[in-house]
Protein backbone atom coordinates (compact mmCIF):
# COMPACT_ATOMS: atom_id res chain seq x y z
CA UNK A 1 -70.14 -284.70 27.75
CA UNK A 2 -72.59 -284.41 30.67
CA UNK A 3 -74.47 -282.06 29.03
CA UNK A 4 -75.03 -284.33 25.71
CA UNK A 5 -76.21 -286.72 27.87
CA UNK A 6 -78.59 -284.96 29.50
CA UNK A 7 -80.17 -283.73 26.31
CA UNK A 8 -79.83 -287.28 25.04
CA UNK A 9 -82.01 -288.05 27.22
CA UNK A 10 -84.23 -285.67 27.19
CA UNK A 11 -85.25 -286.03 23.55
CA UNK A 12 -84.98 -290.23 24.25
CA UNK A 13 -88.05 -288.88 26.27
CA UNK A 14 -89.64 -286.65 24.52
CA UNK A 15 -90.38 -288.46 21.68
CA UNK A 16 -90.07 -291.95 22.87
CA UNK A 17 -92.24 -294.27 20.73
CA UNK A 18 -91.35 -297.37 18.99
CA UNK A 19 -89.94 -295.70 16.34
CA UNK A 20 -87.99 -293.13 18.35
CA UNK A 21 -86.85 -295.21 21.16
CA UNK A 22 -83.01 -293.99 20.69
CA UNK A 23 -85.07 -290.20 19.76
CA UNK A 24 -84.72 -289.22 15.71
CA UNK A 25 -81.63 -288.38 14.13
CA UNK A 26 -81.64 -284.54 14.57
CA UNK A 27 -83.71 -284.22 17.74
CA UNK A 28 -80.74 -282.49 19.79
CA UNK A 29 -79.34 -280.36 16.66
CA UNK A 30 -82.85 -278.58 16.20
CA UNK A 31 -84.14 -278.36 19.85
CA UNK A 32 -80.39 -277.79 21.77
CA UNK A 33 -80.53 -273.77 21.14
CA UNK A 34 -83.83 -273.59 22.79
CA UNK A 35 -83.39 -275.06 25.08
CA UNK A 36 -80.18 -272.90 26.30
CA UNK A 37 -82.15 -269.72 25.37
CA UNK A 38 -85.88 -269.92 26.45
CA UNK A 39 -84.98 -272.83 29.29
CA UNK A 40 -81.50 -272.56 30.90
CA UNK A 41 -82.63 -272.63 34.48
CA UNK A 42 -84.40 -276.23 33.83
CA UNK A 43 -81.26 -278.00 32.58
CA UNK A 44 -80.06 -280.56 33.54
CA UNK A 45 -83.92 -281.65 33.80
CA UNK A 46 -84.49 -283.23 30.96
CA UNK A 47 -88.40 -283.47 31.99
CA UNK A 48 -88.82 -279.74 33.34
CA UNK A 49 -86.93 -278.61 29.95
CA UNK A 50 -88.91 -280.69 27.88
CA UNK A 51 -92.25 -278.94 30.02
CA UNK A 52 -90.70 -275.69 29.26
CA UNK A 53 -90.09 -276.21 25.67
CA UNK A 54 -93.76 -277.11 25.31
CA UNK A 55 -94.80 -273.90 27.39
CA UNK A 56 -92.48 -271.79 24.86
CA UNK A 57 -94.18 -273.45 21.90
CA UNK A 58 -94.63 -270.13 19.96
CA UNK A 59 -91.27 -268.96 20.54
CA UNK A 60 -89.25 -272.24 19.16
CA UNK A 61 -87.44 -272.41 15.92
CA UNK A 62 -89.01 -273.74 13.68
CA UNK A 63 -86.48 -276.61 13.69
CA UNK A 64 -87.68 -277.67 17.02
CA UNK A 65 -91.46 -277.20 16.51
CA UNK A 66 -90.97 -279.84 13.54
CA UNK A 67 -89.13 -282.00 15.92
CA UNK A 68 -91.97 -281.61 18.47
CA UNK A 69 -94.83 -281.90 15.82
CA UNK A 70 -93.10 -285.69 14.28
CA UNK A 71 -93.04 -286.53 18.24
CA UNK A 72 -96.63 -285.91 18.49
CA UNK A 73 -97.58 -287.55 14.88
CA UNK A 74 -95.95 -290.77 16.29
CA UNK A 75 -97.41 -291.24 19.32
């Protein structure tokens, strides 16, 4: 529970825009692997994993980058 929370909010704050105030449907599916395998040590930060998803760009799934790349299109 604590941990769905966390990356609730993470993704509420990665890709918080008008449209994505509540983040997109499918924002934790795509990123949540990722973030347990390139950026363990930063959870339960949902800032510092969100900063080391972004610094592991090239190694995401290409799930996440899509998830990353809407974020940015919306902005």
């Amino acid at each position: 529970m604590r941990l769905y929370l966390i990356l609730s909010i993470f993704f509420s704050l990665a890709f918080i825009s008008s449209s994505y105030a509540q983040g997109a449907p499918g924002d934790k599916d795509a990123c949540e692997p990722d973030a347990y395998r390139l950026c363990d040590d930063a959870v339960p930060d949902a800032v510092a994993v969100e900063k080391c998803l972004k610094a592991h760009m090239k190694n995401l799934s290409s799930a996440c980058k899509k998830r990353f790349a809407i974020g940015a299109g919306k902005k």
